[in-house]
Protein backbone atom coordinates (compact mmCIF):
# COMPACT_ATOMS: atom_id res chain seq x y z
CA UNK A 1 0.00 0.00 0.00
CA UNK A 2 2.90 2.29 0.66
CA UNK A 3 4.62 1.72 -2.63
CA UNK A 4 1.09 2.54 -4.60
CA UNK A 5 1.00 5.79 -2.34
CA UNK A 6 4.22 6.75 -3.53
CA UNK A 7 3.54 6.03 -7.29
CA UNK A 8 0.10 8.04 -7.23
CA UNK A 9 2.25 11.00 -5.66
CA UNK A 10 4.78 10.81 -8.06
CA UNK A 11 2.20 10.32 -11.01
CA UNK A 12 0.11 13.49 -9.31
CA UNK A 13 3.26 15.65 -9.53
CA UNK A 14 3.93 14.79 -13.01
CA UNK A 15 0.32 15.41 -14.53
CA UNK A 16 0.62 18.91 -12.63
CA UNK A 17 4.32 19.78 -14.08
CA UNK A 18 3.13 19.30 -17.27
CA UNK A 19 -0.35 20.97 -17.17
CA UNK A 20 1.11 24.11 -15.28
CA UNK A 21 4.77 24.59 -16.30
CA UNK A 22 4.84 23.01 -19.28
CA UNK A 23 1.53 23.60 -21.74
CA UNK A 24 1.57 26.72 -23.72
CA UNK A 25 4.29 27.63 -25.71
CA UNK A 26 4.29 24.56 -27.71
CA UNK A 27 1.47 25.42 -30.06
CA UNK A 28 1.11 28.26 -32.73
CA UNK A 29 -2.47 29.62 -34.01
CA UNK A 30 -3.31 28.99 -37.39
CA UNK A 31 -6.53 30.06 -39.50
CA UNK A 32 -8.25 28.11 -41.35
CA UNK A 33 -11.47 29.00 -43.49
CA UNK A 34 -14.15 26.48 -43.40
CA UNK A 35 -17.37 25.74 -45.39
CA UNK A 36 -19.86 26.68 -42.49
CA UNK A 37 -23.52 25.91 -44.23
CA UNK A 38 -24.72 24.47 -47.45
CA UNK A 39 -24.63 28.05 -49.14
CA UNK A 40 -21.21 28.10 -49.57
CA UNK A 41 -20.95 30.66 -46.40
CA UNK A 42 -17.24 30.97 -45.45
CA UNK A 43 -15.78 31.51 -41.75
CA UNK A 44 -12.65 31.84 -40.29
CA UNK A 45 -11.88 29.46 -37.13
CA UNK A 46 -8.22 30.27 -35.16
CA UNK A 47 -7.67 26.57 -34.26
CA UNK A 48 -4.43 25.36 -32.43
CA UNK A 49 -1.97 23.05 -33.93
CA UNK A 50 1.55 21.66 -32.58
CA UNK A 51 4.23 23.38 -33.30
CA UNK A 52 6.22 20.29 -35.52
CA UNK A 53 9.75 22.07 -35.23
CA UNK A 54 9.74 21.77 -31.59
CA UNK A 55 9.58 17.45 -32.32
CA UNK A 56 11.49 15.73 -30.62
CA UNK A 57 12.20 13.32 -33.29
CA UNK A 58 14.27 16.19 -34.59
CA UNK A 59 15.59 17.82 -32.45
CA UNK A 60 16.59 14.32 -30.52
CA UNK A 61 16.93 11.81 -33.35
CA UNK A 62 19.38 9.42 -31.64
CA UNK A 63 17.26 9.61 -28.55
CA UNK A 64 13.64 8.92 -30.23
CA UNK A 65 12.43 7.00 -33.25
CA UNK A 66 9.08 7.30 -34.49
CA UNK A 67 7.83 3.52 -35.37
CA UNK A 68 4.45 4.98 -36.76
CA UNK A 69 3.06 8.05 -38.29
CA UNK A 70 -0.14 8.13 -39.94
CA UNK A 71 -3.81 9.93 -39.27
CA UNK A 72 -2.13 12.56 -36.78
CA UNK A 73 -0.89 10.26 -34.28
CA UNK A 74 2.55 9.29 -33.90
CA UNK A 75 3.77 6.51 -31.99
CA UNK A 76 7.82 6.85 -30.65
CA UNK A 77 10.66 4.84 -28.79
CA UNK A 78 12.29 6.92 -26.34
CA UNK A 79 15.85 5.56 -25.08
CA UNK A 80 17.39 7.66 -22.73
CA UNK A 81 20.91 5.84 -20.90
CA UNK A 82 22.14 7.04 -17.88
CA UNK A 83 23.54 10.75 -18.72
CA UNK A 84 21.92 11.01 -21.73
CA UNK A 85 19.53 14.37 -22.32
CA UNK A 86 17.69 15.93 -24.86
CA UNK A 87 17.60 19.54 -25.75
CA UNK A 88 14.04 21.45 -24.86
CA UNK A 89 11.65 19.98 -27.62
CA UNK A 90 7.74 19.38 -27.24
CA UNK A 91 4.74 16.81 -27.72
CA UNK A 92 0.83 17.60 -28.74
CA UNK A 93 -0.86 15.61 -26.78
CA UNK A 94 0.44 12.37 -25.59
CA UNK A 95 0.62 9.40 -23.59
CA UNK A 96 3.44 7.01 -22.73
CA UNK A 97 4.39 3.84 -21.29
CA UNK A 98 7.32 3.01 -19.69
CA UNK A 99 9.25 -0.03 -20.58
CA UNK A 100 12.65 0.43 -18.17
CA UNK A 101 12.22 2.79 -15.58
CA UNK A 102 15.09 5.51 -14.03
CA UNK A 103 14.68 8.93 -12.86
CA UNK A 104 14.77 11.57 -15.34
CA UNK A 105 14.97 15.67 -14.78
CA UNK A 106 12.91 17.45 -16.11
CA UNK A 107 13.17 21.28 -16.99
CA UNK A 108 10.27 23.26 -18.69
CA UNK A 109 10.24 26.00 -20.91
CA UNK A 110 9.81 28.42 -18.01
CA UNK A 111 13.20 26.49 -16.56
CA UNK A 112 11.18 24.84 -13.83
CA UNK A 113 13.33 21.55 -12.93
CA UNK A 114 11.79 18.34 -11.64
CA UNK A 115 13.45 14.71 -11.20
CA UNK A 116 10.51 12.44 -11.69
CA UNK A 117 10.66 8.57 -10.59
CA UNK A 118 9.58 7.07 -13.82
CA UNK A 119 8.67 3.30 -13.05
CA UNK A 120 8.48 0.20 -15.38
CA UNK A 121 5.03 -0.16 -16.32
CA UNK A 122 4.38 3.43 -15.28
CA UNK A 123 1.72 5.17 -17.92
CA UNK A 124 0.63 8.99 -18.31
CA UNK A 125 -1.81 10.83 -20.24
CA UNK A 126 -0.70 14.30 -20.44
CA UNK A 127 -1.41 17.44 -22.89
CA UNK A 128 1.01 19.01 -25.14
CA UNK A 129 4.39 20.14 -23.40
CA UNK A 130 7.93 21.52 -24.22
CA UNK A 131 10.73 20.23 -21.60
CA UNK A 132 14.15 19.31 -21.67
CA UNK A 133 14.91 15.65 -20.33
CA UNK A 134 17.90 14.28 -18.98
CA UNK A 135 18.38 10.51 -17.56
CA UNK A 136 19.67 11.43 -14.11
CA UNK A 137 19.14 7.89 -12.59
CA UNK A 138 21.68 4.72 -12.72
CA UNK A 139 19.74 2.67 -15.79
CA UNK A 140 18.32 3.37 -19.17
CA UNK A 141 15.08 4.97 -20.02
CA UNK A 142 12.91 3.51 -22.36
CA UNK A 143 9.48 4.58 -23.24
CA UNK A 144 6.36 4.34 -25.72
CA UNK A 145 5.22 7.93 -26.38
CA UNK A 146 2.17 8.35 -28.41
CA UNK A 147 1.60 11.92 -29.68
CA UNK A 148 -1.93 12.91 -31.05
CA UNK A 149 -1.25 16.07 -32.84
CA UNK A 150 -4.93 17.69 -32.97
CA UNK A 151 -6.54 20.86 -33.65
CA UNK A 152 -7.69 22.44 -30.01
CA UNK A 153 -10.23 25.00 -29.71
């Protein structure tokens, strides 16, 4: 009972990292002119889209691989080894499983720094983010991330 306390305060303090410090400047409005009723009536909707030069697939290539990309949804390997980091990148939406667990810091845009506890078996839903990461723990890192890149209102 302990150890589950301990997980549901670790997973608490992640979910609120990443939905205060972490979850604006990761998207960019964009415009886009719709067909709003059967006479051809046209409207202008600002919807919100991820920012796909922040990915971390480029900006960490060696660290993530994507292993599927289709229909807005991406689905990644993340291998961080002990020491390894990545450079501040983001995510749209996303959720991800952990395969091997360590303890990775994490620092948001607004340089907030956290050392989270990530444990095997360990899975998050969380909305879009830009951090840095770095594997601060004695073991390697490795993760499923799936990314849902989405318009939000």
């Amino acid at each position: 009972m302990r150890h589950s306390k301990r997980y549901m305060l670790h997973l608490l303090s992640l979910v609120l990292f990443f939905t205060v410090g972490c979850n604006s400047p990761d998207q960019t409005n964009k415009s886009e002119i719709v067909d709003s009723s059967a006479n051809n009536k046209k409207e202008t909707i600002n919807k919100t889209y991820f920012d796909t030069s922040l990915s971390v697939t480029t900006i960490s290539p060696v660290l993530y691989k994507a292993l599927a990309d289709t229909l807005n949804i991406r689905i990644l390997e993340g291998t961080y080894k002990p020491g390894d980091s990545s450079i501040m990148h983001g995510h749209p939406d996303f959720a991800l499983y952990v395969l091997e667990g360590s303890t990775v810091e994490l620092t948001s845009a607004e340089g907030n720094k956290q050392n989270i506890d990530f444990k095997k078996g360990m899975a998050v839903i969380l909305p879009a983010t830009t951090h840095s990461a770095k594997n601060i723990g004695k073991s390697t890192l490795r993760l499923v991330v799936v990314e849902v890149n989405r318009p939000r209102d």
